[in-house]
C-alpha atoms as a PDB file:
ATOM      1  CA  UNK A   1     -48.409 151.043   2.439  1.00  0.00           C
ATOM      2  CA  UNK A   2     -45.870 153.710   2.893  1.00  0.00           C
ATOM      3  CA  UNK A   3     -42.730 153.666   0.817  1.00  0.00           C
ATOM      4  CA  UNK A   4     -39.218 153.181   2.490  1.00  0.00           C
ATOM      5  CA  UNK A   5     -36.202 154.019   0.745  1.00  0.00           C
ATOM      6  CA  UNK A   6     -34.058 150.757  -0.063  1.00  0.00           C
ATOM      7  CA  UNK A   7     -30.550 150.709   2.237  1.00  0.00           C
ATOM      8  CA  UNK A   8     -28.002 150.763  -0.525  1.00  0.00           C
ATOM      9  CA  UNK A   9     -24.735 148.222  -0.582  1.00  0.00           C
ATOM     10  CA  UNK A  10     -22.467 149.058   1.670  1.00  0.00           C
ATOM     11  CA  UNK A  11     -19.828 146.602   1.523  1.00  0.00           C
ATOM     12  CA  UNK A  12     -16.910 146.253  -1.657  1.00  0.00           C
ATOM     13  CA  UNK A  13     -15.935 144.025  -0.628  1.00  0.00           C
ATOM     14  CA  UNK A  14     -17.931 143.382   3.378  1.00  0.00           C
ATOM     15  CA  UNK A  15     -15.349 142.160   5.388  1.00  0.00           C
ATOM     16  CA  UNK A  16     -12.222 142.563   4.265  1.00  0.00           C
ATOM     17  CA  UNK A  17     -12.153 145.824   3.694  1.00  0.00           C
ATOM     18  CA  UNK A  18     -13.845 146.579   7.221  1.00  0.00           C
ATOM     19  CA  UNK A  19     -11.093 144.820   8.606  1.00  0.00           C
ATOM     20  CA  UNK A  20      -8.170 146.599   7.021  1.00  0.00           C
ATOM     21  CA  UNK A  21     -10.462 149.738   7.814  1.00  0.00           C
ATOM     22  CA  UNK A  22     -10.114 148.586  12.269  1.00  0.00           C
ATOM     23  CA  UNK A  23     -13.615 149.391  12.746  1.00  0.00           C
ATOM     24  CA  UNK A  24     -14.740 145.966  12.332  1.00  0.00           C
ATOM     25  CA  UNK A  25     -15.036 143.664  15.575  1.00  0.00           C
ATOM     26  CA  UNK A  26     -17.049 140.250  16.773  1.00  0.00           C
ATOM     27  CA  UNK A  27     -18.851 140.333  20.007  1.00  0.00           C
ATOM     28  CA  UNK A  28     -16.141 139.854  22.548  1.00  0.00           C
ATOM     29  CA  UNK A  29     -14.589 142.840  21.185  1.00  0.00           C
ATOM     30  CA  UNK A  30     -11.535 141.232  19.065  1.00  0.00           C
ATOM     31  CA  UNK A  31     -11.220 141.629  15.816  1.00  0.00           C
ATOM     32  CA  UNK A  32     -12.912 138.341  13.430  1.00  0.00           C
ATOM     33  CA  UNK A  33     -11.129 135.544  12.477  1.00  0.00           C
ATOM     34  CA  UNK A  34     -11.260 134.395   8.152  1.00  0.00           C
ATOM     35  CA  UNK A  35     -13.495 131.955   9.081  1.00  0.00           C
ATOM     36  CA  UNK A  36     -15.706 133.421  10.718  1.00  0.00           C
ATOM     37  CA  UNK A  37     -15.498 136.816   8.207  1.00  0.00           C
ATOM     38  CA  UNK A  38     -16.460 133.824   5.823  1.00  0.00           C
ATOM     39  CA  UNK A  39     -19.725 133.552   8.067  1.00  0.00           C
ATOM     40  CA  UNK A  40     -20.498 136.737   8.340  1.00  0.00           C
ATOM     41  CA  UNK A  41     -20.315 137.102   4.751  1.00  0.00           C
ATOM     42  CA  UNK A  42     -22.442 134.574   3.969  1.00  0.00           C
ATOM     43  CA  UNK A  43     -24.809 135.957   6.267  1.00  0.00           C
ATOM     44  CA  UNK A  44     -24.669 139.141   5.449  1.00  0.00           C
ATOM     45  CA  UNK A  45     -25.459 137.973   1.704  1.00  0.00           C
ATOM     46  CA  UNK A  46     -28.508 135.891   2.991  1.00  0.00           C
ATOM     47  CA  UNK A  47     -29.674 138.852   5.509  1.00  0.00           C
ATOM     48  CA  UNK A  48     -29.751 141.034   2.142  1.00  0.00           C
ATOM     49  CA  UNK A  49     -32.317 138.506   0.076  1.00  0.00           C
ATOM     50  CA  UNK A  50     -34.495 138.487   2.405  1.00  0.00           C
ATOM     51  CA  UNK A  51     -34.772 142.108   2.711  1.00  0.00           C
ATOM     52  CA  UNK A  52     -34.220 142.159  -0.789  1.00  0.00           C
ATOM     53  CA  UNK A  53     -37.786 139.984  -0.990  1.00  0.00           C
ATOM     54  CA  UNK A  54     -39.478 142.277   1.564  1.00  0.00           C
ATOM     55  CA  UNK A  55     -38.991 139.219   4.646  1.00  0.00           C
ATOM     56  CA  UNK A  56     -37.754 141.917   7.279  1.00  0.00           C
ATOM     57  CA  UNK A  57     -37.997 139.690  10.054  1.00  0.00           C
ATOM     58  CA  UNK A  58     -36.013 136.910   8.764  1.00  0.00           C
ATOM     59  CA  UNK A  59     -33.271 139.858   7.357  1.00  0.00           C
ATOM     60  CA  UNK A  60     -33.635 141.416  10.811  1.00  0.00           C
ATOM     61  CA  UNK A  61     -32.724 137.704  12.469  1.00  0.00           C
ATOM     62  CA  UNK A  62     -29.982 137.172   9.948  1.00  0.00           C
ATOM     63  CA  UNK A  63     -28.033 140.856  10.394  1.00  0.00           C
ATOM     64  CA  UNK A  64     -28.238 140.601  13.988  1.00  0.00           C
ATOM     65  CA  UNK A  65     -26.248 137.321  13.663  1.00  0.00           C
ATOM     66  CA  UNK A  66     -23.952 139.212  11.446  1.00  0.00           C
ATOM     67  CA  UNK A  67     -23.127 141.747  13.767  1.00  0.00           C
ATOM     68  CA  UNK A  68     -22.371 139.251  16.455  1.00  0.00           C
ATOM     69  CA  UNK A  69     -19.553 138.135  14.285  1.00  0.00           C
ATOM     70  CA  UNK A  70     -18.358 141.981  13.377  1.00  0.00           C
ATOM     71  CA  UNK A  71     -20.977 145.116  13.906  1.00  0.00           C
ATOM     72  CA  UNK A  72     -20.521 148.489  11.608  1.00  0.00           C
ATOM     73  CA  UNK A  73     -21.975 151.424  11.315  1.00  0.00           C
ATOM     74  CA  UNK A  74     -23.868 149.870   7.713  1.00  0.00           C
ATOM     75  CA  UNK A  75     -25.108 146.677   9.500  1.00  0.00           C
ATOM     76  CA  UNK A  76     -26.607 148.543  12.344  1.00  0.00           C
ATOM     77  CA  UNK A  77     -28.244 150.506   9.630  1.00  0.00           C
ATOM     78  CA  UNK A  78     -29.834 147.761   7.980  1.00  0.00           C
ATOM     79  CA  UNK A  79     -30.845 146.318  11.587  1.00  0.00           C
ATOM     80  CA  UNK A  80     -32.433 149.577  12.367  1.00  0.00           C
ATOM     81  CA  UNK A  81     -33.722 149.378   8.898  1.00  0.00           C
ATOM     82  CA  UNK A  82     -35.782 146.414   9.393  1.00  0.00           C
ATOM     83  CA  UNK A  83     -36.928 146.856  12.891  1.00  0.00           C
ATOM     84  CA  UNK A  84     -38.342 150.356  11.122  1.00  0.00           C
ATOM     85  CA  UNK A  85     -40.564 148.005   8.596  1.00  0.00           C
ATOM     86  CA  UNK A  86     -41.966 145.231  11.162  1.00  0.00           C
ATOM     87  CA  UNK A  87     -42.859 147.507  13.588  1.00  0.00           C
ATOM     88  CA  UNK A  88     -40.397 148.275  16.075  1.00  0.00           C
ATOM     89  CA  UNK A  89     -40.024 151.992  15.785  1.00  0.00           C
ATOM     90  CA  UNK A  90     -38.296 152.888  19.295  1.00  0.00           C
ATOM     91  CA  UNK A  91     -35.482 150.445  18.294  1.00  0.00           C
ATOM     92  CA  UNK A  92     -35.306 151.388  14.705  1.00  0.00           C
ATOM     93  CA  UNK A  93     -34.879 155.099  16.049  1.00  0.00           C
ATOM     94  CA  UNK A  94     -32.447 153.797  18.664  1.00  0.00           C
ATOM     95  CA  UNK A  95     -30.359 151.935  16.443  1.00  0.00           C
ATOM     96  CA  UNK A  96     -30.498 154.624  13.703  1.00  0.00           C
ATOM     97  CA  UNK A  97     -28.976 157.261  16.300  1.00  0.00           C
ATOM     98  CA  UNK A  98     -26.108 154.347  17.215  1.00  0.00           C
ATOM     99  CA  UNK A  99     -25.308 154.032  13.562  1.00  0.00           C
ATOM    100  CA  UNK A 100     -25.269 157.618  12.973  1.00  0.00           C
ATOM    101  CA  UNK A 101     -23.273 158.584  16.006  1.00  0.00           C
ATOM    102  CA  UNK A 102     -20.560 155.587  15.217  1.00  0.00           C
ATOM    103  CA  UNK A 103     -20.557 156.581  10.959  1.00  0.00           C
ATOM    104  CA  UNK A 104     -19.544 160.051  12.485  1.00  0.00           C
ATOM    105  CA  UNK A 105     -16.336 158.516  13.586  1.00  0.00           C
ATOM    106  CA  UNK A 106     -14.870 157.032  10.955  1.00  0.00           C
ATOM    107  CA  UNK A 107     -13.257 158.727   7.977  1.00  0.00           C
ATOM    108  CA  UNK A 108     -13.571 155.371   5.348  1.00  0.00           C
ATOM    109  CA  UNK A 109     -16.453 155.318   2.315  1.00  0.00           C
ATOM    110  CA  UNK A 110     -18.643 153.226   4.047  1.00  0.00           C
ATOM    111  CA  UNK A 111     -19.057 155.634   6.552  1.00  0.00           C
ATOM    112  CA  UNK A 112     -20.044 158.611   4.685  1.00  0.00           C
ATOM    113  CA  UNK A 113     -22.696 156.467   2.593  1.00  0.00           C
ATOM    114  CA  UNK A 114     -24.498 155.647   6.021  1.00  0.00           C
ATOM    115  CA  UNK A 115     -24.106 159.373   6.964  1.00  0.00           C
ATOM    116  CA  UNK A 116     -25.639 160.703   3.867  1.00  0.00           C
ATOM    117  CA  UNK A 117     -29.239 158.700   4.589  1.00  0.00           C
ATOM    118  CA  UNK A 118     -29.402 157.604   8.098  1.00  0.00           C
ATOM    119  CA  UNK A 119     -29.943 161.153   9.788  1.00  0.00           C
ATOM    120  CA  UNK A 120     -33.319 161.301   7.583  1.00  0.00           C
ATOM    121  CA  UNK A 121     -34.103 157.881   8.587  1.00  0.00           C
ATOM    122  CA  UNK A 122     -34.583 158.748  11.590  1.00  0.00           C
ATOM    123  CA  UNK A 123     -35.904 161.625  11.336  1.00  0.00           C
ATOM    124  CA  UNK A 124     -38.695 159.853   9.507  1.00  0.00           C
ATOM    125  CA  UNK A 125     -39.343 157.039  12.508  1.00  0.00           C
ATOM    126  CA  UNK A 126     -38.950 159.434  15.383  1.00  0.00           C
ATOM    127  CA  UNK A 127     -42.182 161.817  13.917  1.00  0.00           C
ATOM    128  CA  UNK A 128     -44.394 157.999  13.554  1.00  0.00           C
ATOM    129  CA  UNK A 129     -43.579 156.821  16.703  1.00  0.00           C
ATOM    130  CA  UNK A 130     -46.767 156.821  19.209  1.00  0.00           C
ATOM    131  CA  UNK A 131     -47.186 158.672  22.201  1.00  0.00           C
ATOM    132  CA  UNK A 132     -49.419 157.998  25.301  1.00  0.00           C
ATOM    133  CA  UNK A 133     -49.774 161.102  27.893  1.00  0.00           C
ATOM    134  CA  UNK A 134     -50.867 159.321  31.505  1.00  0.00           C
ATOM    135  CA  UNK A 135     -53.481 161.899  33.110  1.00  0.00           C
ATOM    136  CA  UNK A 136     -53.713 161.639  36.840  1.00  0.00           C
ATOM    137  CA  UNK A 137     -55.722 162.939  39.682  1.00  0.00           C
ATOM    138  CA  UNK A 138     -54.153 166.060  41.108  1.00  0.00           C
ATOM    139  CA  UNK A 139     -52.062 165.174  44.742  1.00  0.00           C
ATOM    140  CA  UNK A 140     -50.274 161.669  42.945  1.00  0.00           C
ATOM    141  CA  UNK A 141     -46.938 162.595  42.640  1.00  0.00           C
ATOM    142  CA  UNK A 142     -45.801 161.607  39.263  1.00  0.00           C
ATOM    143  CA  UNK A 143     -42.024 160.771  40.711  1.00  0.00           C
ATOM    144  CA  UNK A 144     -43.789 158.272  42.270  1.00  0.00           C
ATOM    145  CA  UNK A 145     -45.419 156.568  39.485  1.00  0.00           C
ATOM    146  CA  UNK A 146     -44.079 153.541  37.194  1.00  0.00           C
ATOM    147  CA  UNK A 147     -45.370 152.542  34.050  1.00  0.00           C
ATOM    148  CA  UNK A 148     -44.885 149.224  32.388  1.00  0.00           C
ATOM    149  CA  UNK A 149     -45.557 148.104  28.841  1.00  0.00           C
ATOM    150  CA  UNK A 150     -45.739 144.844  28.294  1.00  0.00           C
ATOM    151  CA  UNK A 151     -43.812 144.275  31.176  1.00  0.00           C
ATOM    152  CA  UNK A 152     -41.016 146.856  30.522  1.00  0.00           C
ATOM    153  CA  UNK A 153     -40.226 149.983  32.249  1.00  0.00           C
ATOM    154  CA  UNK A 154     -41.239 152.729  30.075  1.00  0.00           C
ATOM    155  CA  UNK A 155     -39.086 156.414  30.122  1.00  0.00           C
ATOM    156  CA  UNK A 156     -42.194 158.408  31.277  1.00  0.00           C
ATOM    157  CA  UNK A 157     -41.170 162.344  30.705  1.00  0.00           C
ATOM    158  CA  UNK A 158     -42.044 164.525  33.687  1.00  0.00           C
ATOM    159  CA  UNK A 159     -44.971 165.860  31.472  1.00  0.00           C
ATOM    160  CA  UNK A 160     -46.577 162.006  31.780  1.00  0.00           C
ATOM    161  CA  UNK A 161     -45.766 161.231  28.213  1.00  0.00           C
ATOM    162  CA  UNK A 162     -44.233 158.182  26.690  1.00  0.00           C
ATOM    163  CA  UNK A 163     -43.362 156.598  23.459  1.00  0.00           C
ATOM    164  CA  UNK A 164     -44.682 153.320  22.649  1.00  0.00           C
ATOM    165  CA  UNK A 165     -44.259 151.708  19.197  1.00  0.00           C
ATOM    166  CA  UNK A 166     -47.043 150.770  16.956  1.00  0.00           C
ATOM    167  CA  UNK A 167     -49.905 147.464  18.360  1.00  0.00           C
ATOM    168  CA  UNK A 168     -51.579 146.481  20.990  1.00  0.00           C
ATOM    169  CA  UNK A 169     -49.786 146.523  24.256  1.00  0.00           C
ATOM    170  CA  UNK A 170     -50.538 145.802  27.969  1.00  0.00           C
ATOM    171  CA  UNK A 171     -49.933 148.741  30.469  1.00  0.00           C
ATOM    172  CA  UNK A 172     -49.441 148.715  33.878  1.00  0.00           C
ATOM    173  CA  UNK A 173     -49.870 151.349  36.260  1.00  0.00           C
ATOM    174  CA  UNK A 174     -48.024 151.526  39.746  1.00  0.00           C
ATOM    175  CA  UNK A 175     -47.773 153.857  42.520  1.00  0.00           C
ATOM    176  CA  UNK A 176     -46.765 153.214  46.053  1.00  0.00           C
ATOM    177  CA  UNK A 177     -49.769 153.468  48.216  1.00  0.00           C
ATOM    178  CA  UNK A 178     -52.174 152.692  45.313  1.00  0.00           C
ATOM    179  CA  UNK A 179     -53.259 150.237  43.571  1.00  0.00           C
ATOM    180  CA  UNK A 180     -52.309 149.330  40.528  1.00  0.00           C
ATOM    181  CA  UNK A 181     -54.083 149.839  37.276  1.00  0.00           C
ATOM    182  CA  UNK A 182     -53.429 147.299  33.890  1.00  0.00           C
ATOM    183  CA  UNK A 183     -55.203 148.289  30.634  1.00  0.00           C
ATOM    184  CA  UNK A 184     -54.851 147.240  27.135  1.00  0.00           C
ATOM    185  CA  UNK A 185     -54.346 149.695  24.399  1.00  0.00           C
ATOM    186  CA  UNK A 186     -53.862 149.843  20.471  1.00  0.00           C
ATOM    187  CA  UNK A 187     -51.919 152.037  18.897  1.00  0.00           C
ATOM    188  CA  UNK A 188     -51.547 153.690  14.988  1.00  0.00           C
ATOM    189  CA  UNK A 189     -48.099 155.415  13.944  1.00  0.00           C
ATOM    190  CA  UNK A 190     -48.170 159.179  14.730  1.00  0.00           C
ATOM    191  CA  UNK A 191     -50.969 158.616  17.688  1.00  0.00           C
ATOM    192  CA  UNK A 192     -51.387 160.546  20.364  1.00  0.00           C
ATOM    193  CA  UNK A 193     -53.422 159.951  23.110  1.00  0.00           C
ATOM    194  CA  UNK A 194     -54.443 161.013  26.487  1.00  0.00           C
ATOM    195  CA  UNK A 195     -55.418 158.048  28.734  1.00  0.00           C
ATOM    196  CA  UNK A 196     -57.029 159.086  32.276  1.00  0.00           C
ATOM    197  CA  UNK A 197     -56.197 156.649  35.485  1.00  0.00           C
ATOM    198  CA  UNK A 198     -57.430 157.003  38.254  1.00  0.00           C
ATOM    199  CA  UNK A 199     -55.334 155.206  41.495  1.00  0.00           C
ATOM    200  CA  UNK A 200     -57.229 154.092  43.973  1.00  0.00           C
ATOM    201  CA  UNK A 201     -55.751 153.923  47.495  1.00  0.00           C
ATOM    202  CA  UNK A 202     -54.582 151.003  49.364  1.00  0.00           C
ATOM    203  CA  UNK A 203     -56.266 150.450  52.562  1.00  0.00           C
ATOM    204  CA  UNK A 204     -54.162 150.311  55.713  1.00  0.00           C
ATOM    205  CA  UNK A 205     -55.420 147.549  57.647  1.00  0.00           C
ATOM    206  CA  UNK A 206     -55.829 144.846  55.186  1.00  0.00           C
ATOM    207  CA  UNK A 207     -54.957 145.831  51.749  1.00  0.00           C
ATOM    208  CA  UNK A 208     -58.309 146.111  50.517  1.00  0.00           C
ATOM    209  CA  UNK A 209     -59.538 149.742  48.631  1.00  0.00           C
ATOM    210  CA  UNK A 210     -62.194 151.054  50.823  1.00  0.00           C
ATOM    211  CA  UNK A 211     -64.689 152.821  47.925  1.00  0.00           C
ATOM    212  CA  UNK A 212     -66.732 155.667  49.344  1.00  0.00           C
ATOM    213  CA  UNK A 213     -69.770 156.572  48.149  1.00  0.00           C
ATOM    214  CA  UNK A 214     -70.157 160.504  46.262  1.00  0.00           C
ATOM    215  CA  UNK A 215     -71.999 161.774  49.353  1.00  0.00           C
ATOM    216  CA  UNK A 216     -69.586 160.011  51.411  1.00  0.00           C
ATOM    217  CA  UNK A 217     -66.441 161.420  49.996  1.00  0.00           C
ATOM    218  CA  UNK A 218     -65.974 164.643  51.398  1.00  0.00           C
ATOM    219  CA  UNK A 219     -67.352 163.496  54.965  1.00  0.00           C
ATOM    220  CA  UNK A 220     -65.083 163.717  58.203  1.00  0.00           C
ATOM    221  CA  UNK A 221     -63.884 159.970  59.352  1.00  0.00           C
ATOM    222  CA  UNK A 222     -66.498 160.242  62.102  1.00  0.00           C
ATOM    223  CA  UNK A 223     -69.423 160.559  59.785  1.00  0.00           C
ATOM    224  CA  UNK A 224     -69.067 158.002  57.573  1.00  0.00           C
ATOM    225  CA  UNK A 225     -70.715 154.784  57.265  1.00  0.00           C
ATOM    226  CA  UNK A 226     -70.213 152.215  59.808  1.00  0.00           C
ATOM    227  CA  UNK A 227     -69.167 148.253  59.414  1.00  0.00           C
ATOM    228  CA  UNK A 228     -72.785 146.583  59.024  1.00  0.00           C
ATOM    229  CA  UNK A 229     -70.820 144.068  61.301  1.00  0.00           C
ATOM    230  CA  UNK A 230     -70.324 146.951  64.199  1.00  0.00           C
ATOM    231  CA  UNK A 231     -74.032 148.325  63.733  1.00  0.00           C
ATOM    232  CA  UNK A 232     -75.431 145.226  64.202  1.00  0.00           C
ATOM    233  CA  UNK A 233     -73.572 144.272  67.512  1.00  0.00           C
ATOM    234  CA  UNK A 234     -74.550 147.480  69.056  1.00  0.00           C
ATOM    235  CA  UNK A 235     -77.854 147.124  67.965  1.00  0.00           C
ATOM    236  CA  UNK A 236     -77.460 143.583  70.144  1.00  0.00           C
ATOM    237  CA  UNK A 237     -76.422 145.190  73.022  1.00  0.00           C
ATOM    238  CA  UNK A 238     -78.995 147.756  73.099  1.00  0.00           C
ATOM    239  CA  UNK A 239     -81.971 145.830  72.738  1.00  0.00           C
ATOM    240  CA  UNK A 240     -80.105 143.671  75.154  1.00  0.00           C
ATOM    241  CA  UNK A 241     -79.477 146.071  78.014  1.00  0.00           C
ATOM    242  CA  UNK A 242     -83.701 147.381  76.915  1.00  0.00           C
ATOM    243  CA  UNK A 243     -84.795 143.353  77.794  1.00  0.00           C
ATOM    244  CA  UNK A 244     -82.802 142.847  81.117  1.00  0.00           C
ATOM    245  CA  UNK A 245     -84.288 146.275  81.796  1.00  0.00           C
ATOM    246  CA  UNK A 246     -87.756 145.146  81.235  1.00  0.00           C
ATOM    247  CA  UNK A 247     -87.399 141.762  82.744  1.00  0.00           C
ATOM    248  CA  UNK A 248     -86.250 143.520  86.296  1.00  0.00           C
ATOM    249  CA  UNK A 249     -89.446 145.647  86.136  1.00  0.00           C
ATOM    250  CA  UNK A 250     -91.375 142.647  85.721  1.00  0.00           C
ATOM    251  CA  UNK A 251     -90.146 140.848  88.557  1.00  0.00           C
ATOM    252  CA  UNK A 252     -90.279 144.104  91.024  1.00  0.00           C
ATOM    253  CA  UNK A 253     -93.785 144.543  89.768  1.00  0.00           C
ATOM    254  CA  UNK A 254     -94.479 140.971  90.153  1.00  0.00           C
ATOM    255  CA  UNK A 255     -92.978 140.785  94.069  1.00  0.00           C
ATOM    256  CA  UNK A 256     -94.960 143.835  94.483  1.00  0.00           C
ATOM    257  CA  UNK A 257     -98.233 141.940  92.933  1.00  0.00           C
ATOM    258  CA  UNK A 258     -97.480 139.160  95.485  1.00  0.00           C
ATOM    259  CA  UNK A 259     -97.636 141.097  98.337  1.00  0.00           C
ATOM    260  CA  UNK A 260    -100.634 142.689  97.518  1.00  0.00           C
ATOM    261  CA  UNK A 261    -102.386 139.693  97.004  1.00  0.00           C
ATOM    262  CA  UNK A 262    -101.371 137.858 100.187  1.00  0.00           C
ATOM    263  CA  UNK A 263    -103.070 140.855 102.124  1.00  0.00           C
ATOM    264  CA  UNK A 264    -106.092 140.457  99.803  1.00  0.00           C
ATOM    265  CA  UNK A 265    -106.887 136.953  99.773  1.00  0.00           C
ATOM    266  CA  UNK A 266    -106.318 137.034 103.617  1.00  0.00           C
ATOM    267  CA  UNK A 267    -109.047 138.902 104.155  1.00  0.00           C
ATOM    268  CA  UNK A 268    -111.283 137.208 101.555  1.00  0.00           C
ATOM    269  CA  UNK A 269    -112.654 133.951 101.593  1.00  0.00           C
ATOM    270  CA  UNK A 270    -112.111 133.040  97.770  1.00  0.00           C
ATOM    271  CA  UNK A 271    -109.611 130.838  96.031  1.00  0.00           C
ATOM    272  CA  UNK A 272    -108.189 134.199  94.988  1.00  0.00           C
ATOM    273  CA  UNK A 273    -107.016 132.659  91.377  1.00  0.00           C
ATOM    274  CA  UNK A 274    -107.691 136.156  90.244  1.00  0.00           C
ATOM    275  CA  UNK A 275    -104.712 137.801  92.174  1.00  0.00           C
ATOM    276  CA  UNK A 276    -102.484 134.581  91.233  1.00  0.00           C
ATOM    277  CA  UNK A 277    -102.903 135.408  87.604  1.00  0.00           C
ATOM    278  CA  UNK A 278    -101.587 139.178  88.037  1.00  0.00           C
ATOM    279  CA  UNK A 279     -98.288 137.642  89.737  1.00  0.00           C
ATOM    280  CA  UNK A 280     -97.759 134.618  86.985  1.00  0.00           C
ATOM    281  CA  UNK A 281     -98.158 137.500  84.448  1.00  0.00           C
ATOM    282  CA  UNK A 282     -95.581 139.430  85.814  1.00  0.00           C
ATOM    283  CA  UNK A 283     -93.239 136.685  86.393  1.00  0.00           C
ATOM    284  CA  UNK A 284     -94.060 135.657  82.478  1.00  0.00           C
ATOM    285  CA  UNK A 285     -93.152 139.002  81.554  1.00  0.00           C
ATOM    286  CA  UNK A 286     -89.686 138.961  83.561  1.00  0.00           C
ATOM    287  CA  UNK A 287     -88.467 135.479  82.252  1.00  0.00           C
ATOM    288  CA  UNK A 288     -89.430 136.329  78.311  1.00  0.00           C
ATOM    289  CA  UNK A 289     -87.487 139.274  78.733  1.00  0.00           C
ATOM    290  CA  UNK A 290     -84.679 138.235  80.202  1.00  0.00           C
ATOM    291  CA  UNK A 291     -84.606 135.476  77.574  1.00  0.00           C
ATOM    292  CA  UNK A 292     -84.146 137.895  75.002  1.00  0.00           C
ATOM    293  CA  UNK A 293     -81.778 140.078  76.854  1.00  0.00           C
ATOM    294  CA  UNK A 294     -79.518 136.258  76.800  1.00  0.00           C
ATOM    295  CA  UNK A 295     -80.061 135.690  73.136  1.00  0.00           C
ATOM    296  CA  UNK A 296     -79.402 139.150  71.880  1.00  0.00           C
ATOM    297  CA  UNK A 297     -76.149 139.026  74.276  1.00  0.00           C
ATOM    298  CA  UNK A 298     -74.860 136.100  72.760  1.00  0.00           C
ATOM    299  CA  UNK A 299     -75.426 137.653  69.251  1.00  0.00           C
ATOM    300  CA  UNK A 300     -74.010 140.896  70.540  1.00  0.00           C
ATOM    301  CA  UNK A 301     -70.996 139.114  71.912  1.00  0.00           C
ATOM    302  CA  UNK A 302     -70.610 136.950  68.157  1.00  0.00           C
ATOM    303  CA  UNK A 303     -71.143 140.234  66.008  1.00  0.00           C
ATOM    304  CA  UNK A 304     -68.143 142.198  68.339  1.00  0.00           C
ATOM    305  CA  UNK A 305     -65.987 139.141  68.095  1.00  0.00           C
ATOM    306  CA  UNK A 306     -66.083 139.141  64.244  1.00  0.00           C
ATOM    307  CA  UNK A 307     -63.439 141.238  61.965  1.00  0.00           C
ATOM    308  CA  UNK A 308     -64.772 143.726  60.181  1.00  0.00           C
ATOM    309  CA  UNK A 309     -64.696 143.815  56.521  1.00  0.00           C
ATOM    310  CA  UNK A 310     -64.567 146.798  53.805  1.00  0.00           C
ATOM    311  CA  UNK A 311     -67.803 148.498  52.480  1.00  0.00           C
ATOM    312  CA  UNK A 312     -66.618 147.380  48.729  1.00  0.00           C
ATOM    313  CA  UNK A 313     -63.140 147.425  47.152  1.00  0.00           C
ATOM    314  CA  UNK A 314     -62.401 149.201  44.398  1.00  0.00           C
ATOM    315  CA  UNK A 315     -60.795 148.906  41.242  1.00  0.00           C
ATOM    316  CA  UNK A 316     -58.801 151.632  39.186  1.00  0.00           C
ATOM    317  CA  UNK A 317     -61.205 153.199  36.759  1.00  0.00           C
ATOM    318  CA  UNK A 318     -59.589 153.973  33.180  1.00  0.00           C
ATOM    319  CA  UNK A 319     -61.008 156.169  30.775  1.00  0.00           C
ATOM    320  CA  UNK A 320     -59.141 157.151  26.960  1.00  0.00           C
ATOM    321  CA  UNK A 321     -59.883 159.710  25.343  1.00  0.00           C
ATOM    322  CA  UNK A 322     -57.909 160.516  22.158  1.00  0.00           C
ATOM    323  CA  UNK A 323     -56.272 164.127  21.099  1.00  0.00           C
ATOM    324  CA  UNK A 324     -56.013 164.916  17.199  1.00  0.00           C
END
């Protein structure tokens, strides 16, 4: 476990003294009344047992209630000092630069004691906090992009890098005109690491994130694959249009048959079944096809009715990869 330099005492006495000082106020600005500079007090004395025993979050609970009563330059020191051991390094190095920035304003004691250790304080945070480095496909315009951890916006540099403190986190992804990407990631102090997204785009009919296929990819609009809903239907009509083609051949040929067999059996004196048989064939022939021209025109008819769907949708691919 790393070794953190105790925050000295900063208060002889707190309160008073603070008061006299005028740098000491409660949170609607005014300065504290003796009661509640009693309070404070006696939370200020708790707040420092705790950290005293090592319990930083209970401390950390305990100043912040302190400094809603009357906030300093020292108990924003010890707040940041806390958040620095549980964890929470971007507010540690936040409130660090707060108490440094108001110490440098006043001229009292107290003031120079928080100057003369909180500028390597944070110093010391700011080089463990982690940093994640988005890397996006080339064309996404980073402007556009919003990134969310654990549901709070994140200041992204224009580089793609942010800071995140120390755990696991959830990160979300957004883009307008993409879809967006969550992944979980777990992060060391002093971490760097490159994670790779990759947006996929929103579909403009329905929403849905039409994947194309490697070969497909690079094909003109044209030449890509079709709906199986829209290959099937013309498939329908085709064979559709072939059977009522076939069944009017039939019928011709069978009239034709007809004839000719009239004029035959005239002139014979047989029951000329023979020549009937040609003509039933025919007219066989005609009504089978033109019973498959109707069915494959009422499936033809169905298959053009029906929306048609995506090939697949898609999902944002993430890949991490870490840098040393």
């Amino acid at each position: 476990m790393r070794f953190l330099r105790r925050p000295f005492k900063f208060w002889q006495p707190i309160f008073g003294h603070l008061v006299v000082a005028g740098w000491s106020v409660n949170a609607s600005g005014a300065a504290p009344s003796n009661a509640e500079l009693e309070r404070a007090t006696s939370l200020f004395a708790k707040a420092e047992a705790y950290e005293e025993a090592g319990d930083f979050q209970r401390a950390l609970a305990a100043f912040e209630q302190t400094a809603q009563i009357a906030m300093t330059p020292g108990i924003r020191y010890h707040i940041a000092f806390c958040q620095d051991h549980i964890g929470k390094l971007l507010d540690a190095a936040r409130n660090y630069a707060i108490a440094q920035r108001e110490a440098s304003a006043q001229k009292n004691r107290a003031a120079k004691s928080v100057l003369a250790v909180v500028e390597q304080r944070f110093n010391d945070v700011a080089s463990r906090i982690p940093h994640v480095t988005l890397k996006l496909r080339p064309g996404i315009d980073r402007q556009q992009v919003k990134v969310l951890v654990d549901a709070h916006p994140a200041n992204v540099l224009p580089s793609g890098t942010f800071e995140i403190d120390p755990g696991e986190h959830e990160i979300v992804v957004i883009a307008d005109g993409f879809s967006r990407v969550a992944l979980r990631l777990t992060m060391v102090e002093k971490e760097l690491r490159e994670v790779e997204v990759q947006l996929v785009p929103v579909g403009p009919a329905r929403g849905h994130h039409l994947a194309l296929g490697p070969s497909e990819r690079n094909l003109p609009n044209g030449a890509r694959s079709r709906s199986p809903v829209r290959v099937g239907a013309i498939l329908a009509t085709s064979g559709a249009a072939i059977a009522t083609g076939l069944g009017v051949g039939a019928y011709v040929l069978a009239g034709n048959s007809h004839e000719e067999g009239k004029a035959a059996c005239a002139a014979s004196f047989g029951t000329c079944d023979d020549l009937k048989r040609s003509v039933r064939t025919w007219d066989a022939v005609a009504l089978g096809a033109w019973a498959t021209a109707a069915v494959l025109g009422v499936t033809a008819t169905i298959l053009w009715l029906r929306p048609t769907t995506a090939l697949s949708i898609g999902a944002g691919r993430v890949d991490v990869r870490y840098v040393f």
